[in-house]
Protein backbone atom coordinates (compact mmCIF):
# COMPACT_ATOMS: atom_id res chain seq x y z
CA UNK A 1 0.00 0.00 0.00
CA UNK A 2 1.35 3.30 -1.01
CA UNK A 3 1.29 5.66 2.31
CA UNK A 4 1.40 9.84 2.20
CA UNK A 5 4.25 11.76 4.52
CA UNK A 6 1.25 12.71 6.63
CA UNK A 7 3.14 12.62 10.47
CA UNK A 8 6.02 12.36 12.44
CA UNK A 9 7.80 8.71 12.78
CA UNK A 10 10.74 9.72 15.03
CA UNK A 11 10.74 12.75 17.22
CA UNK A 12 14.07 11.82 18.15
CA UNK A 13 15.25 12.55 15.06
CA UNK A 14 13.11 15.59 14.12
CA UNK A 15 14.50 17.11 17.66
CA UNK A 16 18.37 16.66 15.89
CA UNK A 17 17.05 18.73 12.61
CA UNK A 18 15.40 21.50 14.66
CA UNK A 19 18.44 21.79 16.75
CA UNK A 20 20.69 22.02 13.57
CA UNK A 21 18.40 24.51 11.63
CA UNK A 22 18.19 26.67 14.72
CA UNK A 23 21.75 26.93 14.69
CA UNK A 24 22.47 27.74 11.50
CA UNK A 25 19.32 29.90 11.08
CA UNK A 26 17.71 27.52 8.46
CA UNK A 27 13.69 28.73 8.26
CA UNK A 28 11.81 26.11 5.83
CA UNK A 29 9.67 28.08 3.53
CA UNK A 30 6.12 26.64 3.18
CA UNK A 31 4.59 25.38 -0.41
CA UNK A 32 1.76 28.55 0.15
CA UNK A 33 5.12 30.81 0.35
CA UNK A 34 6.93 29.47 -2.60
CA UNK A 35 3.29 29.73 -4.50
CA UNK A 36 2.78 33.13 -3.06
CA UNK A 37 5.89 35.05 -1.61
CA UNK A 38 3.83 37.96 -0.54
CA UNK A 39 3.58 35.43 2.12
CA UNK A 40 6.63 35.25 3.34
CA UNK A 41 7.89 36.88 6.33
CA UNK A 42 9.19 40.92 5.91
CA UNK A 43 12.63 40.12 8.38
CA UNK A 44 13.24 36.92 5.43
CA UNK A 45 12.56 39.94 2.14
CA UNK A 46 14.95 42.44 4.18
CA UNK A 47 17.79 39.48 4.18
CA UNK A 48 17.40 38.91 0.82
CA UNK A 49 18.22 42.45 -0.43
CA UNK A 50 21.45 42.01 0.03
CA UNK A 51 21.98 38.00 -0.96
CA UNK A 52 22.85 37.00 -4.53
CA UNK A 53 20.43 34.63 -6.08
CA UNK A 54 22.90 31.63 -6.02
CA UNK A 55 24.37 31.93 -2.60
CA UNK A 56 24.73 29.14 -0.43
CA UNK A 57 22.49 31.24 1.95
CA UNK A 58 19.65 29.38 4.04
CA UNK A 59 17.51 32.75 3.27
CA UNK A 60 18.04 31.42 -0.23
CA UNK A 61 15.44 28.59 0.19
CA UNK A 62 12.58 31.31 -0.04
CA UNK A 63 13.77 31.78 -3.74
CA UNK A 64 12.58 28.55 -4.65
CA UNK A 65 9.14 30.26 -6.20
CA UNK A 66 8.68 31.40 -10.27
CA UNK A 67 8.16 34.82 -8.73
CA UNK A 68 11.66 35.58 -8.58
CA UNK A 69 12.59 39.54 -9.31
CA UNK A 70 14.82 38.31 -12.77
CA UNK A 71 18.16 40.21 -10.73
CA UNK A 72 21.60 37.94 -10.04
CA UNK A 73 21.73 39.63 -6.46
CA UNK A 74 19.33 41.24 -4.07
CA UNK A 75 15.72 40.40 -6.31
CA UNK A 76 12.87 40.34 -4.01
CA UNK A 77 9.97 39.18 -6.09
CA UNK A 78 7.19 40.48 -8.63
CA UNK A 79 5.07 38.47 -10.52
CA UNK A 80 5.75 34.57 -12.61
CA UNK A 81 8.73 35.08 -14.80
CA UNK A 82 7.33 33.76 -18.28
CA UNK A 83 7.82 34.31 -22.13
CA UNK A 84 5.69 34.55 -24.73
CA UNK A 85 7.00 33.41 -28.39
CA UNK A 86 5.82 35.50 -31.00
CA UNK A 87 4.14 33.81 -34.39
CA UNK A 88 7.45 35.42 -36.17
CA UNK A 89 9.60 32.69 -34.07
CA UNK A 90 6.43 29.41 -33.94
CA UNK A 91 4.90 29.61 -37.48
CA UNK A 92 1.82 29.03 -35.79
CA UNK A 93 -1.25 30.86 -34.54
CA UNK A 94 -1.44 29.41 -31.40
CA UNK A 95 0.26 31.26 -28.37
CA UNK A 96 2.51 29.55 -26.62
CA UNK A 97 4.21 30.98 -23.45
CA UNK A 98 7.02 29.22 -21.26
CA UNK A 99 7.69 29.46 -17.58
CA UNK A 100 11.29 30.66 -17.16
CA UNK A 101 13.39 28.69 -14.82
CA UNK A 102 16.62 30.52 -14.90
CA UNK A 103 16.06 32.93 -11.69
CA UNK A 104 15.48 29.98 -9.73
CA UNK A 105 18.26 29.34 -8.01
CA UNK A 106 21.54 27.16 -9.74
CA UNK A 107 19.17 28.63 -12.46
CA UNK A 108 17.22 25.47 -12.81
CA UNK A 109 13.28 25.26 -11.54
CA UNK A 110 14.58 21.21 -9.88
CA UNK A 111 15.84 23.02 -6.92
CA UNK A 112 11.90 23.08 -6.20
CA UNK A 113 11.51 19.14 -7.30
CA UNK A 114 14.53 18.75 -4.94
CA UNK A 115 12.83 20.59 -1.90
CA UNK A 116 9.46 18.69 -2.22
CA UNK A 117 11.32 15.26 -1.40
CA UNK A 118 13.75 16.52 1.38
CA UNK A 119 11.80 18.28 3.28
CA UNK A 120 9.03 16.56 4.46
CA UNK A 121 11.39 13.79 5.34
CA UNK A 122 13.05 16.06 7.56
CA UNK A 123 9.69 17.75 9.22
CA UNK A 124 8.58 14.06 10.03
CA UNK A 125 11.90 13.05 11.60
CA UNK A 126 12.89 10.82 8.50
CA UNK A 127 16.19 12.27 7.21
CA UNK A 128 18.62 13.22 10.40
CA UNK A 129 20.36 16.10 8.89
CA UNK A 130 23.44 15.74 11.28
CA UNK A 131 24.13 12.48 10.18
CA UNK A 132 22.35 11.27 6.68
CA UNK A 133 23.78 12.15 3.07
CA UNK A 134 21.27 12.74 0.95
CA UNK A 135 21.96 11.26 -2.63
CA UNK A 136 20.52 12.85 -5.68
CA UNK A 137 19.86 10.68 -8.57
CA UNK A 138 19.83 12.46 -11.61
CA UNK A 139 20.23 13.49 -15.11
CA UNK A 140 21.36 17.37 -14.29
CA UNK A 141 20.03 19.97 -12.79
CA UNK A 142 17.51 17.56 -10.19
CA UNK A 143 20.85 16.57 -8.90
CA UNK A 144 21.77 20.22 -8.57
CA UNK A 145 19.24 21.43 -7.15
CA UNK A 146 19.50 19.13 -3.88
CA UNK A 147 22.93 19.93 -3.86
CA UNK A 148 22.04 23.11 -3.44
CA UNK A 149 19.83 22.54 -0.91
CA UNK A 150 21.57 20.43 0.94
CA UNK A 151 24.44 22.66 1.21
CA UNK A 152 22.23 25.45 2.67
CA UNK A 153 21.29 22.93 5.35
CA UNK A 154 24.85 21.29 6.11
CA UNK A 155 24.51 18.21 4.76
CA UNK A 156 26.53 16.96 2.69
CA UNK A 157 24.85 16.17 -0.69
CA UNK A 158 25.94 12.85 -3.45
CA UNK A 159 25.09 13.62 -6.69
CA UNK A 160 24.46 10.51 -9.22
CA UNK A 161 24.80 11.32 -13.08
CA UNK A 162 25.52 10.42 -16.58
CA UNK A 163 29.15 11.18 -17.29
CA UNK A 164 28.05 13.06 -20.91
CA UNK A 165 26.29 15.74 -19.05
CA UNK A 166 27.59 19.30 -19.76
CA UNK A 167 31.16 20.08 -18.64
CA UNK A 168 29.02 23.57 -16.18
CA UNK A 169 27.00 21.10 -13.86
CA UNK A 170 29.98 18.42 -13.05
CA UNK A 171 32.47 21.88 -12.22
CA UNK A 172 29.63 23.51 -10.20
CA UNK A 173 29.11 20.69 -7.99
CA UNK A 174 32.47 20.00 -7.17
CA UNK A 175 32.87 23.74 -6.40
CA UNK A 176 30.03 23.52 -4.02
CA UNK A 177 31.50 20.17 -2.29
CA UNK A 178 29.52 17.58 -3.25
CA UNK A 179 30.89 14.37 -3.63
CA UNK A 180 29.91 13.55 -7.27
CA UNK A 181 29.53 9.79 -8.75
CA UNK A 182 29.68 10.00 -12.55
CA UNK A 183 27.75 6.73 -14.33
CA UNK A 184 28.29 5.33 -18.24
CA UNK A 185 26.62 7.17 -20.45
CA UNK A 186 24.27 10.19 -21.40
CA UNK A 187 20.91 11.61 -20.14
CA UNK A 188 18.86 7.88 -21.27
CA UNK A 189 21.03 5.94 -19.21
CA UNK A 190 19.08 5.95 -16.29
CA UNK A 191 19.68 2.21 -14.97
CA UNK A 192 23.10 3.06 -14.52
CA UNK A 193 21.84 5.59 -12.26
CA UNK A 194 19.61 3.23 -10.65
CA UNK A 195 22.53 0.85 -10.23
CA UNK A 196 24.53 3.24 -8.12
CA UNK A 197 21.82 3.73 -5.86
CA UNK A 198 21.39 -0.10 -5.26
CA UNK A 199 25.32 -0.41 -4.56
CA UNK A 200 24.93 2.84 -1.99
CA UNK A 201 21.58 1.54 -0.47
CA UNK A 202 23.53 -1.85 -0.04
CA UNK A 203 26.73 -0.31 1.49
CA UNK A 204 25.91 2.93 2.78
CA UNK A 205 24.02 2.89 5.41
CA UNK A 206 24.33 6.82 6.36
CA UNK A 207 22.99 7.77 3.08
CA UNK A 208 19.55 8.73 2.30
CA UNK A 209 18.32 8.30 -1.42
CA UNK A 210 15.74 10.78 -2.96
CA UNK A 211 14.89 9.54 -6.23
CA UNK A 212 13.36 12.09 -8.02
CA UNK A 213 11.46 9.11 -10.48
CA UNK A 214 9.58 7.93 -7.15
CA UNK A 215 9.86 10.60 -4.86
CA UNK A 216 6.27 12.18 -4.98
CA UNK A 217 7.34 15.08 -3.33
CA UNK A 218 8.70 15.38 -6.85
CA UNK A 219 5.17 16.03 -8.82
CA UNK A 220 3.50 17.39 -5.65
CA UNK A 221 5.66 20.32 -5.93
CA UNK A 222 5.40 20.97 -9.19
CA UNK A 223 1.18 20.67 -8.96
CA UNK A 224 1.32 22.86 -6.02
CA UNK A 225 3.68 25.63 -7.07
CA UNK A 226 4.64 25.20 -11.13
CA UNK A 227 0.13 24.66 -11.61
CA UNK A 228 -0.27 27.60 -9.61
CA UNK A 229 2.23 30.05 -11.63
CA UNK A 230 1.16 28.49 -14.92
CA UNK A 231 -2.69 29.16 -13.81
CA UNK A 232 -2.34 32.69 -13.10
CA UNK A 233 0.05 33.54 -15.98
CA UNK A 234 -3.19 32.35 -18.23
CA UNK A 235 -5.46 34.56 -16.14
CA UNK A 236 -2.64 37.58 -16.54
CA UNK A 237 -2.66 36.85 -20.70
CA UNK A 238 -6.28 35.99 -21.96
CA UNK A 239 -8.28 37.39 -23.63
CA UNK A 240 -11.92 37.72 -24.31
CA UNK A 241 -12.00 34.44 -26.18
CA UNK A 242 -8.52 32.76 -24.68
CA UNK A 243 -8.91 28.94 -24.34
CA UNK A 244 -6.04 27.09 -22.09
CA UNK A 245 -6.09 24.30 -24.66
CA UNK A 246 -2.49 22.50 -23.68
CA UNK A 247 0.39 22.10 -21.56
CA UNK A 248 3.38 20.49 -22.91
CA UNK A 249 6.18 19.03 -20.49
CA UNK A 250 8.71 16.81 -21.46
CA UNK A 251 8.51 13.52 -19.45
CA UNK A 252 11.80 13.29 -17.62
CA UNK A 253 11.07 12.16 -14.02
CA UNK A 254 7.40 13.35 -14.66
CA UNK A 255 7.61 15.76 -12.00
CA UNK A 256 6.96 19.12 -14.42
CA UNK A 257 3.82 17.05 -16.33
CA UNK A 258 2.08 17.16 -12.99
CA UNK A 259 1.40 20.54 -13.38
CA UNK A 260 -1.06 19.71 -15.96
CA UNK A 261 -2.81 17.16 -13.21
CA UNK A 262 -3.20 20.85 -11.56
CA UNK A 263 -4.43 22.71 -14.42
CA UNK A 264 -7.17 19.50 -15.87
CA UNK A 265 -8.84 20.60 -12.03
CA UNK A 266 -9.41 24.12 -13.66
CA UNK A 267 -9.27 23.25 -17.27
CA UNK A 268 -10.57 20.26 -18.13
CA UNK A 269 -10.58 20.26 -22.07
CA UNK A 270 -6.88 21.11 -21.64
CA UNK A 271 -4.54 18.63 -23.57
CA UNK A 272 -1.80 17.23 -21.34
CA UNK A 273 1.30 16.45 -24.31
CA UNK A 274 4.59 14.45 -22.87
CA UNK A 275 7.71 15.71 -24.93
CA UNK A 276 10.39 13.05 -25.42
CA UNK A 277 13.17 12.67 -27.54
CA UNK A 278 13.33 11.22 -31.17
CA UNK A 279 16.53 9.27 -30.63
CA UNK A 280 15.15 7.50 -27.21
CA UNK A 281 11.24 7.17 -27.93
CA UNK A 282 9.90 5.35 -25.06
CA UNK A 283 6.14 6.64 -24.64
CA UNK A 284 5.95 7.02 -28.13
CA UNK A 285 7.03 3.28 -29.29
CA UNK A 286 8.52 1.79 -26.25
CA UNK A 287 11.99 3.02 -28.16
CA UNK A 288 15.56 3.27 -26.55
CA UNK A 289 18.75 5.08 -27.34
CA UNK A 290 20.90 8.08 -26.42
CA UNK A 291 20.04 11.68 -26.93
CA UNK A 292 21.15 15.06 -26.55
CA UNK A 293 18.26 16.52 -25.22
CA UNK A 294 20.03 17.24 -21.52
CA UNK A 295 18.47 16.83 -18.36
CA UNK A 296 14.52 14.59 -19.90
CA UNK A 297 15.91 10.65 -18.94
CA UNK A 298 14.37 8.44 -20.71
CA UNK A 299 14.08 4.06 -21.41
CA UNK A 300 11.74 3.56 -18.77
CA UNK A 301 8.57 5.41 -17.09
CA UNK A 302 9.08 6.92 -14.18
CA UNK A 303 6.87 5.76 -11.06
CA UNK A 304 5.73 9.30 -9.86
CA UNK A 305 3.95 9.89 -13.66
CA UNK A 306 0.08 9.64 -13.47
CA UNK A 307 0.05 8.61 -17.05
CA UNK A 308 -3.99 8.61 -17.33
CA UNK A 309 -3.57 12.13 -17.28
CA UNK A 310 -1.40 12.19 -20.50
CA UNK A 311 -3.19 12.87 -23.67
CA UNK A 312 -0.61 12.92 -26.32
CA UNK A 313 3.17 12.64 -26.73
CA UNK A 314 5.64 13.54 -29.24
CA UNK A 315 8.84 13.15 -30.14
CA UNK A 316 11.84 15.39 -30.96
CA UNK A 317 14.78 15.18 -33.30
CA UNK A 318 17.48 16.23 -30.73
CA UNK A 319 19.31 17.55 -33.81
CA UNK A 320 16.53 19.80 -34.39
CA UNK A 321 17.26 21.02 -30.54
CA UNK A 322 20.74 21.81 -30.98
CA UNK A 323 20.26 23.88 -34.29
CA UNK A 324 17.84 25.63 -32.70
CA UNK A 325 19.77 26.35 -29.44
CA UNK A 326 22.58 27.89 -32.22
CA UNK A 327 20.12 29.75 -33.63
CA UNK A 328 18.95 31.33 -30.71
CA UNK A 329 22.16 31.75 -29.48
CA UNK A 330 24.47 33.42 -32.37
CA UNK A 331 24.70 36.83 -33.53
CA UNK A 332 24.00 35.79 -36.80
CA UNK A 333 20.98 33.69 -35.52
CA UNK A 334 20.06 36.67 -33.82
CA UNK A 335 20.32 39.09 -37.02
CA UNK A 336 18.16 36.18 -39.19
CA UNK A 337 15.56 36.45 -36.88
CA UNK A 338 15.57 40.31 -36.53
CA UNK A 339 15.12 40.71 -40.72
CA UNK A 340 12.62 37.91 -39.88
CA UNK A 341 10.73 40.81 -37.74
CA UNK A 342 11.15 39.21 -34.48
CA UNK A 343 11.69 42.23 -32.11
CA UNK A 344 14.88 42.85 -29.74
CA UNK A 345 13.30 42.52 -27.01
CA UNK A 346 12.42 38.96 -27.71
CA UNK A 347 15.44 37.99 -29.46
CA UNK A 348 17.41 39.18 -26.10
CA UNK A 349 15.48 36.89 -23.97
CA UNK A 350 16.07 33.51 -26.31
CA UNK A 351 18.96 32.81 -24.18
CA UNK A 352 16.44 31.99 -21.43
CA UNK A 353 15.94 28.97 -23.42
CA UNK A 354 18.14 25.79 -22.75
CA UNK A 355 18.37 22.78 -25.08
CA UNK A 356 15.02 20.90 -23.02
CA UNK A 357 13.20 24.20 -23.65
CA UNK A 358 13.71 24.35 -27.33
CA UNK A 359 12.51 20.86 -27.44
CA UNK A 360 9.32 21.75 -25.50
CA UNK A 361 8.90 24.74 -27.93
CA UNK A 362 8.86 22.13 -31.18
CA UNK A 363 6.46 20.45 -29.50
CA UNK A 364 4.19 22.91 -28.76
CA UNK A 365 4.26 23.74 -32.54
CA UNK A 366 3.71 20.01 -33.34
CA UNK A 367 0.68 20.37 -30.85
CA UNK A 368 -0.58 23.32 -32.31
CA UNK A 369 -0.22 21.75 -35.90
CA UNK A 370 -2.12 18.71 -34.94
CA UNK A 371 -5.18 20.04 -33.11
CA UNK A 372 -5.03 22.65 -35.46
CA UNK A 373 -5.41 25.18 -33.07
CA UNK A 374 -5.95 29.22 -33.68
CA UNK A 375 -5.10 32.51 -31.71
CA UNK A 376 -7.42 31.65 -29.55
CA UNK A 377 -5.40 28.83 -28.16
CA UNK A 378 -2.88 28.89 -25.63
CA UNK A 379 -0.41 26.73 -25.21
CA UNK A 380 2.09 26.29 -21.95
CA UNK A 381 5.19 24.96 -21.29
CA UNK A 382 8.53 25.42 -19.35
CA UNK A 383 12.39 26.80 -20.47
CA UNK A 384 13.05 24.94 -17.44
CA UNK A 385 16.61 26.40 -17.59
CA UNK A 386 19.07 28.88 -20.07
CA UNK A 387 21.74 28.85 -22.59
CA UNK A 388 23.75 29.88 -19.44
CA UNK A 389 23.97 25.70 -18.60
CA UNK A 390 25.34 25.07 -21.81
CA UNK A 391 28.01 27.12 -23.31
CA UNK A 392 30.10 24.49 -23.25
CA UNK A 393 27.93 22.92 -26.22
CA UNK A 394 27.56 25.95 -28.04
CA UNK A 395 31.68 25.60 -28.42
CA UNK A 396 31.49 22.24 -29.22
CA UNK A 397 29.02 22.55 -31.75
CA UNK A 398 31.42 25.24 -33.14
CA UNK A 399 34.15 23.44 -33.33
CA UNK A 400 31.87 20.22 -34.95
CA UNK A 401 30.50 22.29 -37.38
CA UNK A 402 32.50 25.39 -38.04
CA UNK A 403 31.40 28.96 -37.44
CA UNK A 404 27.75 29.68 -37.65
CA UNK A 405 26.42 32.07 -40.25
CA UNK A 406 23.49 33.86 -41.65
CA UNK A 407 22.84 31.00 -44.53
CA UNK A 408 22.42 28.07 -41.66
CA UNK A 409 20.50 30.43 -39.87
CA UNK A 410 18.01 30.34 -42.76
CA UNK A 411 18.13 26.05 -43.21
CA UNK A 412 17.80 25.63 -39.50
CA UNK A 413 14.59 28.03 -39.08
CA UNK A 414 12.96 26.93 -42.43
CA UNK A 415 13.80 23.44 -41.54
CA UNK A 416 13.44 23.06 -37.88
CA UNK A 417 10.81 24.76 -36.94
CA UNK A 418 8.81 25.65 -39.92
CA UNK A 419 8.76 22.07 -40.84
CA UNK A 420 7.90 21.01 -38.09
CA UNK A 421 5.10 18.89 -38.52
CA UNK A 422 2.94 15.86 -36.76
CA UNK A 423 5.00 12.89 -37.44
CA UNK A 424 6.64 11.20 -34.53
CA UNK A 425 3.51 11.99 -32.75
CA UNK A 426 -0.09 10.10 -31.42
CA UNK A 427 -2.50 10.86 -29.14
CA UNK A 428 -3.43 8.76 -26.44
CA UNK A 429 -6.13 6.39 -25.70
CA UNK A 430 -7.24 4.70 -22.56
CA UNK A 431 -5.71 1.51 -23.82
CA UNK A 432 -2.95 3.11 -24.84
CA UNK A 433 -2.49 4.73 -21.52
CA UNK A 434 -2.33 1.45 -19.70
CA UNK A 435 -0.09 0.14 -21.89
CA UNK A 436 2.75 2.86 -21.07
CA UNK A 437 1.68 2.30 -17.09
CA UNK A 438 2.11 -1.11 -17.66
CA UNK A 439 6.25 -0.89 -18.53
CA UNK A 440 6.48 0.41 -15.06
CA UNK A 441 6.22 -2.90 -13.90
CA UNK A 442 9.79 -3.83 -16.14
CA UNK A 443 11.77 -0.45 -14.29
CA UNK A 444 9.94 -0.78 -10.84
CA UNK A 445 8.90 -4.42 -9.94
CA UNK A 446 11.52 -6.28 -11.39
CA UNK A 447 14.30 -4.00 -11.08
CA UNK A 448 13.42 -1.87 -7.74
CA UNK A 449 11.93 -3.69 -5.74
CA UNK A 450 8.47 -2.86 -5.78
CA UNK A 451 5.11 -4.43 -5.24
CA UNK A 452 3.06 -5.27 -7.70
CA UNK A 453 -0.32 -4.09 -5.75
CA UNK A 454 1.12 -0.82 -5.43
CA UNK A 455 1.57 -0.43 -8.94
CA UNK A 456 -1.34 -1.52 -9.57
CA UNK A 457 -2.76 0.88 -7.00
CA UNK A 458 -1.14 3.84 -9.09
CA UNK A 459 -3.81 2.68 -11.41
CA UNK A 460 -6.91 1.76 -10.65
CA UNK A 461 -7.29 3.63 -7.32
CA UNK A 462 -8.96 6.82 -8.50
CA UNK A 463 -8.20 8.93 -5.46
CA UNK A 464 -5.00 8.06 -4.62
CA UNK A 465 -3.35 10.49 -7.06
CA UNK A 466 -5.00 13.73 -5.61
CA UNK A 467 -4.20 12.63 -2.40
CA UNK A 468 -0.12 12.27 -3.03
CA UNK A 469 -0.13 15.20 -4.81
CA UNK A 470 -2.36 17.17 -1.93
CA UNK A 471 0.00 16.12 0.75
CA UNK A 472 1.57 19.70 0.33
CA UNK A 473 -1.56 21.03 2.41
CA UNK A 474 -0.15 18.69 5.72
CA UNK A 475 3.35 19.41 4.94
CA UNK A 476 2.86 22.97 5.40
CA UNK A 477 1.36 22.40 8.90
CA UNK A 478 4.21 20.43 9.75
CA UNK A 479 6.76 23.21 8.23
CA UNK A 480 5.02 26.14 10.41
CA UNK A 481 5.29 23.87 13.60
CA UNK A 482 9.15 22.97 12.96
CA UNK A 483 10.04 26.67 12.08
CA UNK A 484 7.87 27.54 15.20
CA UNK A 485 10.55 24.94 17.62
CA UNK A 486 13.47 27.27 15.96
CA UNK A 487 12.23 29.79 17.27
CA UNK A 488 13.72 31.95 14.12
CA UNK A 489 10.98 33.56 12.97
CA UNK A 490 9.79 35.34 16.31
């Protein structure tokens, strides 16, 4: 049976982590905060003017919200950070708008995805932070983000991932400390992630494992806090005649697609669309392979991914990513798509794209395409981080390809995103749905251990999935009473 983080297992324990936050002056920000920082407490905003939006600061932790003020140091916060494509850029009538994840902080929105599984571990008494390691499994930035975390709390953080992830997240985690374990392979090759944690679960015994592919903290988070912002972006941009008609989200560890379990509660026509690579199809036709799509994982379904609530998926020619990214990224790029009449001030904030984001762009334009959707039509989805993660591959690409220049800029747009169309992609029926729940039972039963009635709970019991992804709403009580022991806030 599948049981919610709903109460306190050992007080002991707990007493250790409010003794080490009070020291240190850790407050835990609640999910309401990080949804709505107007919430949070005036001495916390006064800290912050001074604190740059990467510090290792425990004030820091109240950043974790979409509302970030877009500053590197001493943002307080304004409304969702967000950008809207123009029809110049898509080819298509639709609108479709992206939640920007670069003023989170490490400039990734996982350092949320991170919180929702460490925390309430630590609020119940489950994770002793003056003793446990916490051990991110990841392919990037999830692993980053509880780095981050961790750090701010003092413990000391293990972050699992695929040796061919860009040269900026391996250098910033050593610079932060963390002891880093580096498996075969690229962003697809998540056994070999799940292989390290079996040889650390079996031999470390002061490590804690947060596995962000069945840690629901994972999707609560992002139905909580990424639903929220994405809701009242939508109520910021309609119009008169505005329909919320999809929200794309590539799968990954199917924490981000949650948010569109939040939004079917206030939209139900909306169309929920799981973006995946080309190379490594696994929704799509139960496909394998590697990819250069960073950060997504792929070759299995995660645990945490309420796949009922999927209605479509597509699939992305990484190559088609990685032109993109060049085009968005070089001057001449840049000067293509001005002639094109794409406006500066757009064309400046294309670097808030990273290589996922373009991907989740080309699909919304496959979605649009398919449904055959008008202005009237809005479509969401995340830049979940910026160009700033991978400069590395813009030089590599350079040096692959030679320099870039105004006549590739013209192939890449005409051929990348114009022709985009709706192959590689199929909508899903209720058959179909069950199918894809069903190769859980491969990754999870045979390979991790678990039970074949809970998986089978994920499926057939209809209010289980509401409740794991409410739990947020006990959490917070639990959050107030901890910070309330500290005694920091008085």
């Amino acid at each position: 049976m599948i049981e919610l983080i709903n109460k306190v297992t050992n007080p002991e324990v707990r007493k250790k982590a409010v003794e080490r936050f009070k020291e240190r002056g850790i407050i835990l920000p609640t999910f309401k905060q990080m949804q709505n920082p107007d919430l949070i407490p005036g001495k916390v905003k006064d800290k912050l003017k001074n604190i740059g939006l990467w510090e290792l600061d425990p004030m820091n932790l109240f950043r974790i919200s979409w509302k970030n003020e877009p500053k590197e140091k001493g943002g307080l916060f304004g409304d969702v950070n967000y950008l809207e494509l123009p029809k110049e850029i898509t080819g298509v009538d639709a609108r479709i708008v992206l939640l920007v994840g670069k003023w989170f902080p490490t400039g990734a929105h996982k350092v949320g995805a991170a919180y929702g599984c460490l925390v309430p571990r630590i609020v119940t008494g489950q994770f002793d932070p003056t003793y446990h390691k916490a051990v991110w499994p990841s392919t990037g930035n999830y692993c980053r983000g509880g780095a981050f975390d961790s750090s701010i709390m003092g413990v000391t953080a293990v972050a699992i991932l695929p040796e061919e992830m860009s040269k900026e997240r391996f250098d910033w985690l050593k610079e932060i400390g963390s002891e880093v374990i580096a498996t075969k392979g690229c962003e697809s090759n998540v056994k070999e992630i799940y292989d390290a944690c079996w040889d650390i679960r079996r031999n470390r015994k002061d490590c804690v494992i947060f596995n962000q592919f069945d840690e629901f903290g994972n999707p609560a988070w992002h139905y909580n806090v990424t639903g929220y912002a994405l809701e009242e972006v939508f109520e910021t941009i309609k119009t008169k005649n505005s329909r919320l008609s999809a929200y794309i989200s590539a799968t990954g560890s199917a924490g981000t697609i949650a948010a569109g379990d939040y939004l079917r509660t206030k939209f139900p026509h909306l169309k929920v669309v799981a973006s995946e690579a080309l190379q490594c199809p696994t929704i799509l036709r139960n496909g394998f392979g590697g990819h250069r799509i960073e950060g997504i994982g792929d070759k299995h379904i995660p645990w945490v991914h309420n796949v009922k609530n999927t209605n479509a998926v597509t699939a992305i020619d990484d190559e088609d990513c990685m032109r993109i990214f060049r085009l968005f990224n070089e001057p001449d790029g840049h000067k293509f798509l001005k002639a094109n009449g794409v406006s500066d001030e757009i064309i400046s904030q294309l670097q808030l794209l990273g290589i996922s984001g373009v991907g989740n762009m080309l699909s919304a334009i496959k979605t649009a395409k398919y449904f055959e959707m008008t202005s009237d039509d809005v479509i969401f989805t995340l830049a979940t981080d910026s160009a700033v993660m991978y400069g590395s591959r813009l030089d590599e690409l350079t040096h692959e390809k030679g320099k870039y220049n105004d006549i590739q800029a013209i192939k890449d747009y005409e051929k990348c995103i114009l022709g985009q169309v709706t192959d590689n992609m199929r909508e899903l029926n209720y058959q179909d749905q069950k199918a894809i729940h069903n190769l859980k039972y491969f990754t999870w039963v045979e390979q991790q251990a678990k039970e074949v009635e809970d998986l089978n709970q994920l499926w057939y019991d209809h209010d289980l999935w509401q409740n794991l992804f409410n739990q947020p709403k006990v959490w917070d009580e639990m959050i107030e009473q901890f910070n309330d022991e500290t005694g920091l806030l008085k």
